[in-house]
Protein backbone atom coordinates (compact mmCIF):
# COMPACT_ATOMS: atom_id res chain seq x y z
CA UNK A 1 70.42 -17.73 -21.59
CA UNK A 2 68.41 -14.63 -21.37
CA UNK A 3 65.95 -13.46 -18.33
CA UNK A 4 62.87 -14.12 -20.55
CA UNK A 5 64.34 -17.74 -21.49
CA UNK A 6 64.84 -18.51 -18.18
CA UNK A 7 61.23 -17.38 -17.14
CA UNK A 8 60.34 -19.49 -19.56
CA UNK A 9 61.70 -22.16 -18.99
CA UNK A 10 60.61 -22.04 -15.07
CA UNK A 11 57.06 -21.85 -15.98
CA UNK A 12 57.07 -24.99 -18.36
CA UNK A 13 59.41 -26.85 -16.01
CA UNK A 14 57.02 -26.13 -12.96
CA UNK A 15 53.20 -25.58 -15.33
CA UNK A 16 51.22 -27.56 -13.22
CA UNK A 17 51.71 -25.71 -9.73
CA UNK A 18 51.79 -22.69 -11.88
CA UNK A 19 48.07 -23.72 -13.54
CA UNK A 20 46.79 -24.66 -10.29
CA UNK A 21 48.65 -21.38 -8.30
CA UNK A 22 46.71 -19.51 -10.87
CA UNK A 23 43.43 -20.98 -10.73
CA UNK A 24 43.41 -20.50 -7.33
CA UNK A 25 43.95 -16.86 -7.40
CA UNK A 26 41.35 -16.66 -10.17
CA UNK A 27 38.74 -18.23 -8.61
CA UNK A 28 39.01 -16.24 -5.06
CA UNK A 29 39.28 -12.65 -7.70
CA UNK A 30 35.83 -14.04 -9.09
CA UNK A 31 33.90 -14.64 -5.95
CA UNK A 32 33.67 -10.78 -5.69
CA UNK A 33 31.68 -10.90 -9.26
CA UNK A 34 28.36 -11.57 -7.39
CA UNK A 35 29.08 -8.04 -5.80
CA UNK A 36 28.75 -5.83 -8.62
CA UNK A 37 25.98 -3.51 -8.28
CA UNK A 38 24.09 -1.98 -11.00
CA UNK A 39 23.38 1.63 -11.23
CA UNK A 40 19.91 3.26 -11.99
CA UNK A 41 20.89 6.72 -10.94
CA UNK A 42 21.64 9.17 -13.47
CA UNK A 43 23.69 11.40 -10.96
CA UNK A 44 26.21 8.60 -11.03
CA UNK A 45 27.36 10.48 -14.56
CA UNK A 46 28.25 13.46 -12.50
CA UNK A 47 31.12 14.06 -10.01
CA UNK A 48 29.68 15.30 -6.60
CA UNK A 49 31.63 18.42 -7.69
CA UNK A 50 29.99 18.72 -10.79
CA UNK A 51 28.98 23.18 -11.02
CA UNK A 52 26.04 21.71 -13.56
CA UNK A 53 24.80 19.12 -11.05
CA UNK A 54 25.05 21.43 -7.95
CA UNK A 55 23.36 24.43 -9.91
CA UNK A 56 20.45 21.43 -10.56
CA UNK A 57 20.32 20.29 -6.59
CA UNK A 58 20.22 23.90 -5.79
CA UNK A 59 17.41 24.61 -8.18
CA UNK A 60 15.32 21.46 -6.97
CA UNK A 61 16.40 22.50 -2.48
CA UNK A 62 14.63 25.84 -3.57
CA UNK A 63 11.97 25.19 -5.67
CA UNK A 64 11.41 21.10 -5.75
CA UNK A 65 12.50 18.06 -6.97
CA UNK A 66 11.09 16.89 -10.60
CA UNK A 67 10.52 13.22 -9.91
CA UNK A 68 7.33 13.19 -12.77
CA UNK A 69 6.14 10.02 -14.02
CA UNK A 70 4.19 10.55 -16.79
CA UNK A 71 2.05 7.80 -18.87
CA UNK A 72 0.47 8.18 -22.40
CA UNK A 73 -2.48 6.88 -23.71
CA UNK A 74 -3.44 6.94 -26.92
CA UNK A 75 -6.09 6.36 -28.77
CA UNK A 76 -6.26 3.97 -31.80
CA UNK A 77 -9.12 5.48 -33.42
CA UNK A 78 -7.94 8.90 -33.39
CA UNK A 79 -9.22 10.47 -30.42
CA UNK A 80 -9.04 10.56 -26.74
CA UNK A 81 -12.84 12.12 -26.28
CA UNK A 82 -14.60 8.57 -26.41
CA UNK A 83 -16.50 6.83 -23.46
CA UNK A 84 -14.04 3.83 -23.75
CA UNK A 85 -10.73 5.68 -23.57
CA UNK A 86 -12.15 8.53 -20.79
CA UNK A 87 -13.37 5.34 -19.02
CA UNK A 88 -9.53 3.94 -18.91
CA UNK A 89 -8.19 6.60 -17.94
CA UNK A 90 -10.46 7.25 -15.20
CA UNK A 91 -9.71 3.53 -14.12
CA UNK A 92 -5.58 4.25 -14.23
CA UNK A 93 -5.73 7.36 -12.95
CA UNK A 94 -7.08 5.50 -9.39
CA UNK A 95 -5.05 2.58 -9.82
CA UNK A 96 -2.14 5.03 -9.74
CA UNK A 97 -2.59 5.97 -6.66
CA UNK A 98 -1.00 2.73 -5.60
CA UNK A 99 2.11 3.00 -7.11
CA UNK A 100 4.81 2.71 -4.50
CA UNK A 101 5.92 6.51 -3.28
CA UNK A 102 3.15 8.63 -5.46
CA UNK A 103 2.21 11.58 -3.94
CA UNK A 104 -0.22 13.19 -6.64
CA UNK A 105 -1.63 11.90 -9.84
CA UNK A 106 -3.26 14.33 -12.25
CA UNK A 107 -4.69 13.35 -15.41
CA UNK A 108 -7.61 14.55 -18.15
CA UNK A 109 -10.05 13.19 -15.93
CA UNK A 110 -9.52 13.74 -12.35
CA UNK A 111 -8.43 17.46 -13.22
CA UNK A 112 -10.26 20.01 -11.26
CA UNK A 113 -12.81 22.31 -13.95
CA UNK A 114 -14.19 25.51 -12.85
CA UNK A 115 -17.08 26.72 -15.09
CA UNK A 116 -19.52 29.45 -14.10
CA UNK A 117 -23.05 29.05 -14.28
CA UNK A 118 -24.93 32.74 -13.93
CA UNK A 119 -24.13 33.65 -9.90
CA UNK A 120 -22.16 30.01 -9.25
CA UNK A 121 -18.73 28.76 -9.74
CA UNK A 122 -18.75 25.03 -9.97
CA UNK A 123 -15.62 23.13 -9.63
CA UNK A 124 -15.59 19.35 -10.18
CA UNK A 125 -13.42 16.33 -12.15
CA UNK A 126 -13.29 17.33 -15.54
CA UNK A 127 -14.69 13.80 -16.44
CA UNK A 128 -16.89 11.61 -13.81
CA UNK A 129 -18.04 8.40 -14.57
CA UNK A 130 -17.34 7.90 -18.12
CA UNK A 131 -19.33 5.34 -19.25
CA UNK A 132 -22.38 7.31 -18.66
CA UNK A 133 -21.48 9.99 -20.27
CA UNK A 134 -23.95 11.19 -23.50
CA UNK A 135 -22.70 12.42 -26.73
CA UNK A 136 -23.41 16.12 -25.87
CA UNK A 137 -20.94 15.72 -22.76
CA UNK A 138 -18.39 14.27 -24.73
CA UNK A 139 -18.52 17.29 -27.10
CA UNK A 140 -18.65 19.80 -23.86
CA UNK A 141 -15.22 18.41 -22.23
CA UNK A 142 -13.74 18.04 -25.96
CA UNK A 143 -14.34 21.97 -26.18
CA UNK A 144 -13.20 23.18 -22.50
CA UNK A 145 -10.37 20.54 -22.32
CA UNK A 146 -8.97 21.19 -25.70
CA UNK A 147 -9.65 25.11 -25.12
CA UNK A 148 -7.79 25.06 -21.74
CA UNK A 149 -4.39 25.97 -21.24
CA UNK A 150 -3.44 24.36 -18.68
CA UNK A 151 -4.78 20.94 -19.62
CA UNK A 152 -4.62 20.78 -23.43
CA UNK A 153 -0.74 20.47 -24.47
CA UNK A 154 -0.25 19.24 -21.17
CA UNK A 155 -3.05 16.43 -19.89
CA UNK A 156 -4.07 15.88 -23.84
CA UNK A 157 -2.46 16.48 -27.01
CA UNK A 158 -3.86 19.38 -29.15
CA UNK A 159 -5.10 16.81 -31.67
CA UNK A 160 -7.45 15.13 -29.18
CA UNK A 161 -5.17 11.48 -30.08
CA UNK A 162 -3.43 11.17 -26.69
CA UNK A 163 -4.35 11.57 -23.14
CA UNK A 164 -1.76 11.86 -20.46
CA UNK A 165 -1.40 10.70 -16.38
CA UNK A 166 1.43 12.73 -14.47
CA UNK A 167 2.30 11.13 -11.39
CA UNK A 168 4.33 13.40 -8.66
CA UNK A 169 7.05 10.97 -6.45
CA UNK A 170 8.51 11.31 -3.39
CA UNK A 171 12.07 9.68 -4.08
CA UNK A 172 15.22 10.00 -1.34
CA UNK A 173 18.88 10.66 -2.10
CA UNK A 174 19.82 7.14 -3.09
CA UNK A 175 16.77 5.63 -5.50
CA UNK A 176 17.76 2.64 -6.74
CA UNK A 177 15.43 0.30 -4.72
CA UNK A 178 12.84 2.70 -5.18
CA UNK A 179 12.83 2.91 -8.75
CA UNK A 180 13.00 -0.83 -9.41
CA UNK A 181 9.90 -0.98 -6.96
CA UNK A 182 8.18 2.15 -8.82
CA UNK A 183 8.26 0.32 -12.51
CA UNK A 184 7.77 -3.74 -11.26
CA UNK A 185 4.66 -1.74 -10.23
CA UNK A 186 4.17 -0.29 -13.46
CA UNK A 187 4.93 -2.58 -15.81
CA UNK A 188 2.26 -4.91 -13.82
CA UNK A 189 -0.34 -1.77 -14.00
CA UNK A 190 0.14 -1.23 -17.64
CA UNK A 191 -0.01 -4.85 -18.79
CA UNK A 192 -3.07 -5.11 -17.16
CA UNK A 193 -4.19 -1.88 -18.72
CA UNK A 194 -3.30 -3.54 -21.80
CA UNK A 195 -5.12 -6.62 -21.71
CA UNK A 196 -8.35 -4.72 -21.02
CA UNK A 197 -8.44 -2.32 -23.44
CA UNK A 198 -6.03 -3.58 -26.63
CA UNK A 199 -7.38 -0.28 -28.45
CA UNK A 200 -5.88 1.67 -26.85
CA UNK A 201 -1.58 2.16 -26.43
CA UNK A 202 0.36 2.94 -23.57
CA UNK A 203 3.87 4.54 -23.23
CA UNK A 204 5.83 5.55 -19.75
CA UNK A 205 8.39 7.94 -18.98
CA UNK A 206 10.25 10.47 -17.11
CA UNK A 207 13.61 10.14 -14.54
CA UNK A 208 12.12 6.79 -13.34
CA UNK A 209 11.81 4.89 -16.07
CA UNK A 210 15.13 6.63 -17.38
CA UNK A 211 16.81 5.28 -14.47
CA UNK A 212 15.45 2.05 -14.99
CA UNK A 213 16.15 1.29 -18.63
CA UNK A 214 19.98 2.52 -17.77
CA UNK A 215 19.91 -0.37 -15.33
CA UNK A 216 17.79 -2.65 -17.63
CA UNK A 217 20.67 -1.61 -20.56
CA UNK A 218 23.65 -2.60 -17.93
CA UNK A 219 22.65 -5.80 -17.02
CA UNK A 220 21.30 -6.37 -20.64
CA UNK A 221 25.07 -6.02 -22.05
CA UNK A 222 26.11 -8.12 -19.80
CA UNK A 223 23.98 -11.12 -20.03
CA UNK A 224 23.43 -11.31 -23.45
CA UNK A 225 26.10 -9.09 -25.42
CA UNK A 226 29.10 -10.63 -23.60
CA UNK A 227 28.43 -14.17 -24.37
CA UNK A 228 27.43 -13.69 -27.92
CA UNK A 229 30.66 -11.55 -28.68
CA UNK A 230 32.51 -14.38 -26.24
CA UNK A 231 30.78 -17.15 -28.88
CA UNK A 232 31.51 -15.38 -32.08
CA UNK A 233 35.34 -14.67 -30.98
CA UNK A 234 35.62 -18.16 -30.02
CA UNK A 235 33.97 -19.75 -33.24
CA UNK A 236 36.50 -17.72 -35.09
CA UNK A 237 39.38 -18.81 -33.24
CA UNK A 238 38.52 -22.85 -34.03
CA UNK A 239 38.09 -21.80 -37.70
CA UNK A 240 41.37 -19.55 -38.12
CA UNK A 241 43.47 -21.67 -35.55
CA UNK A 242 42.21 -25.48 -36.35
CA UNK A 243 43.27 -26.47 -33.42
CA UNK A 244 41.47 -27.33 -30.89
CA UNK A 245 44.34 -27.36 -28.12
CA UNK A 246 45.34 -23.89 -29.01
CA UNK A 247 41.73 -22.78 -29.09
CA UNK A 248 41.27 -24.07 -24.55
CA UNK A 249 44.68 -22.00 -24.54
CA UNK A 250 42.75 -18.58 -25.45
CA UNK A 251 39.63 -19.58 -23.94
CA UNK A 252 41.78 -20.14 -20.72
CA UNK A 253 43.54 -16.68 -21.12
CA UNK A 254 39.95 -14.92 -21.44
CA UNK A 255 38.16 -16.67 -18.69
CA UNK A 256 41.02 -15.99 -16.26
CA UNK A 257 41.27 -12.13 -17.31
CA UNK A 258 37.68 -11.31 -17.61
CA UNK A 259 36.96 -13.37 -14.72
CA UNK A 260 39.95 -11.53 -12.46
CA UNK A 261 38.75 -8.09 -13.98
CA UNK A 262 35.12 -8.36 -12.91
CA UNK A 263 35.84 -10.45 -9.78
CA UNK A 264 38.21 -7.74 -8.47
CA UNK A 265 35.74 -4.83 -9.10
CA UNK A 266 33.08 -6.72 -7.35
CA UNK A 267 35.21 -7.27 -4.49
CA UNK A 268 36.02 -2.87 -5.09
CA UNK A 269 32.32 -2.18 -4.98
CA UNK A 270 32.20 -0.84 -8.26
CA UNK A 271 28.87 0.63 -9.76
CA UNK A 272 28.56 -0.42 -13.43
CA UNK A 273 26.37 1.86 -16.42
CA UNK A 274 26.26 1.58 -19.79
CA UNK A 275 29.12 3.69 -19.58
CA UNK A 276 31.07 1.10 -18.66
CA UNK A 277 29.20 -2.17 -18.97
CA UNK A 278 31.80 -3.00 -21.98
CA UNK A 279 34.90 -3.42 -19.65
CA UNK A 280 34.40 -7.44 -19.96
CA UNK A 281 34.22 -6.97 -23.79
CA UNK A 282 37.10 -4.79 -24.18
CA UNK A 283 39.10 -7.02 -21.70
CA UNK A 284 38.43 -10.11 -23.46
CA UNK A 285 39.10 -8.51 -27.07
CA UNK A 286 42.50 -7.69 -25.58
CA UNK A 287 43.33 -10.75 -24.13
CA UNK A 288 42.24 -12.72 -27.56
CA UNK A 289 44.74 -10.26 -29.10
CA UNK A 290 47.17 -11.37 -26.51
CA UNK A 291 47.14 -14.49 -26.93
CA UNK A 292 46.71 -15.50 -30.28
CA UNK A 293 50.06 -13.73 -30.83
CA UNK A 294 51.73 -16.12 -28.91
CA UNK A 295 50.09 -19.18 -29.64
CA UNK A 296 50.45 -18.41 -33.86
CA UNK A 297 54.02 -18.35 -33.26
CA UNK A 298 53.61 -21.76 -31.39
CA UNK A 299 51.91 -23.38 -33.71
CA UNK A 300 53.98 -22.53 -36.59
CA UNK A 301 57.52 -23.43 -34.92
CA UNK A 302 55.53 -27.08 -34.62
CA UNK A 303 55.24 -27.13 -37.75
CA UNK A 304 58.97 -26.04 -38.52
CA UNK A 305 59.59 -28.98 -36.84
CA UNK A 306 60.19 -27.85 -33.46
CA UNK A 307 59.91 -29.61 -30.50
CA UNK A 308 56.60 -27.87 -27.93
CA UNK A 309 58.86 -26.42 -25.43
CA UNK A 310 61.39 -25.11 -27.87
CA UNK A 311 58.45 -23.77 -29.95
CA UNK A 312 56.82 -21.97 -26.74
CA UNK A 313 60.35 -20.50 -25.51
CA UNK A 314 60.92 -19.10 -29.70
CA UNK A 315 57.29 -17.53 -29.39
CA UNK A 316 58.26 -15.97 -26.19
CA UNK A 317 61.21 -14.38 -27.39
CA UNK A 318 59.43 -12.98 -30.52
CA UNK A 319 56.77 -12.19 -28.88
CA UNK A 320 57.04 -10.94 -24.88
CA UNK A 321 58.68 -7.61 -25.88
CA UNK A 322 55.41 -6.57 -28.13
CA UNK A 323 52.79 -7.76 -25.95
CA UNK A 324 54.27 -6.12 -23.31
CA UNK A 325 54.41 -2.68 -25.07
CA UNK A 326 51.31 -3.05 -26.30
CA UNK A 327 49.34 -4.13 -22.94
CA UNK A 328 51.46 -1.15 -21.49
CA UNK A 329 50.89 1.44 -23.60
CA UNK A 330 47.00 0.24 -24.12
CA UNK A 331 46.77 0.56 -19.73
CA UNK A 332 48.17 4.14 -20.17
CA UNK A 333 45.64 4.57 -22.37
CA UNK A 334 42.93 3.69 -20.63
CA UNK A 335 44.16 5.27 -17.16
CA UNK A 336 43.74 8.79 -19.02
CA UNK A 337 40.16 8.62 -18.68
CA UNK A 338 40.71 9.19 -15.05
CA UNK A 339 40.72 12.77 -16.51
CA UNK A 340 37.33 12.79 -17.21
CA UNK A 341 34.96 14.83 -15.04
CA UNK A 342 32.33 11.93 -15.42
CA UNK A 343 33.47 8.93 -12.93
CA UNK A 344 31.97 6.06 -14.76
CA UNK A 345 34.51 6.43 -16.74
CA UNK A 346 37.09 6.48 -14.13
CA UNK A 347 35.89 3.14 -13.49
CA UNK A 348 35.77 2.09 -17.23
CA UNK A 349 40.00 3.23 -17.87
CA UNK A 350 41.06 1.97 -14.23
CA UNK A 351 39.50 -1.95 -14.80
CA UNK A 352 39.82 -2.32 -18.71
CA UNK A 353 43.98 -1.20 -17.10
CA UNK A 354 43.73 -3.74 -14.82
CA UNK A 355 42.33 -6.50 -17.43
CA UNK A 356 44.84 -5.83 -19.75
CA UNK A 357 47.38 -5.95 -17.12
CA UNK A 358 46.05 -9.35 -15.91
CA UNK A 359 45.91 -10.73 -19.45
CA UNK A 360 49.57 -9.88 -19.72
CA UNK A 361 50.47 -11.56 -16.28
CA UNK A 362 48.74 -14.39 -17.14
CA UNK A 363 51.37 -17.18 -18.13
């Protein structure tokens, strides 16, 4: 009798302490899952070593940072230059003020216009009080906005169509609170925005909402991508397998590798991206792989006639040697990524390794 026989034998002789062993072990991996944090930081792409990214902080110590949020509004009707849509954006551009860590907000209408008048220089907002504003004033800050450099281009589109808001932000080192805070703020101020004038549309961006649709993405993946590709797999196995035994076997397999993989890098600290949001899916993919392997071979020594524990031990013997090349050679794999200079993909090859190494240990 071979090592592998007797290994196998041992487990089925002693399965239940083994299951329960097991579970156990699972279970206190996956109480680190809570832990995961989800990045909104696009420096996480960099290493702190990065020449690019230290050229960039060097640029930004000497000059200053570009944390710019900038909101669009445009017009339905085809221009900006309208009592209605000057009057909205007079109303953001002081609600904007509120959002959490602005520092400046500049827009079409609260932009400072000099114009001589014989001896005088006035300066003033470009647009005051909109909805009073007559027909002939409309055409006057149509002509100097759109004939301004530094506003047209910039705080309105050449074309008149879309009027902008750019909002300056004071942001630390480490803005992940900051920006979740910044856009709950925003999303609430453009909704409202919305509501009250549904002529009019408005888009957001810039670094902050960047960062937040990276986070948005992550946790997206991972709520609703994993269980749907967890489903389909699943659905596929009862049709191909018809079996509904052998179909808990590779649901078991998956739950306790994914679950080990992500419980483990909680308990690490790990920072996930949509770099590396698909190490669940890749795990599980793997482990499906794994064991179906294992379990077709089972199912077709029953049907040879074999008794279940001879028919387990003849799909271990076919079967061990490959799986364990191929779980080995696929962790290799996946450990070269450490290479990279980008560390979300460290963490990508180093816990997609340690899934596939867990769905191999798994008995």
């Amino acid at each position: 009798m071979t090592a592998l026989d007797r290994y196998s034998e041992a487990l089925l002789r002693y399965r239940w302490p083994v299951v329960v062993l097991a579970t156990l072990v699972m279970l206190a991996m996956t109480a680190g899952a809570p832990l995961i944090k989800v990045s909104n930081d696009y420096r996480i792409l960099f290493s702190e070593d990065n020449p690019q990214l230290l050229a960039f902080d060097a640029l930004e110590a000497t000059y200053s940072e570009s944390n710019t949020l900038l909101i669009a509004v445009a017009s339905q009707t085809g221009s900006v230059f309208t009592r209605e849509t000057l009057a909205a954006v007079e109303a953001l551009t002081e609600a904007a003020w509120l959002i959490p860590y602005s520092t400046r907000v500049t827009s079409l209408t609260n932009y400072n216009y000099s114009e001589g008048q014989e001896d005088d220089l006035n300066v003033a907002p470009l647009v005051e009080d909109a909805h009073s504003l007559s027909d002939a004033e409309l055409e006057r800050i149509e002509n100097n906005a759109l004939a301004d450099v530094d506003i047209a281009g910039r705080l309105v589109s050449r074309s008149g169509h879309v009027a902008a808001l750019a909002i300056d932000l004071a942001l630390d080192d480490h803005p992940d609170l900051q920006v979740i805070e910044i856009t709950d703020h925003l999303d609430t101020l453009l909704n409202e925005a919305r509501s009250e004038h549904p002529s009019l549309t408005y888009h957001a961006t810039g670094f902050v909402v960047q960062n937040r649709a990276f986070s948005d993405a992550t946790q997206d993946d991972l709520k609703t991508l994993f269980p749907l590709v967890f489903l389909v797999i699943i659905g596929l196995a009862i049709v191909l397998l018809r079996s509904a035994l052998a179909t808990a076997a590779v649901v078991a397999v998956v739950m306790f590798s994914v679950n080990s993989t992500m419980g483990m890098a909680g308990w690490s600290g790990v920072l996930l991206s949509p770099t590396n949001s698909g190490i669940p899916i890749i795990v599980m993919v793997i482990a499906i792989a794994d064991s179906i392997h294992i379990i077709t071979n089972v199912l077709q020594g029953l049907r040879q006639g074999l008794d279940k524990q001879a028919a387990i031990m003849e799909s271990m013997r076919i079967n061990a040697y490959p799986v364990f090349l191929t779980s080995l050679t696929t962790a290799i794999g996946f450990l070269t990524l450490n290479s990279s200079d980008s560390p979300p993909f460290h963490v990508l090859g180093n816990w997609v390794a340690f899934g596939v190494l867990s769905a191999l240990s798994i008995p």
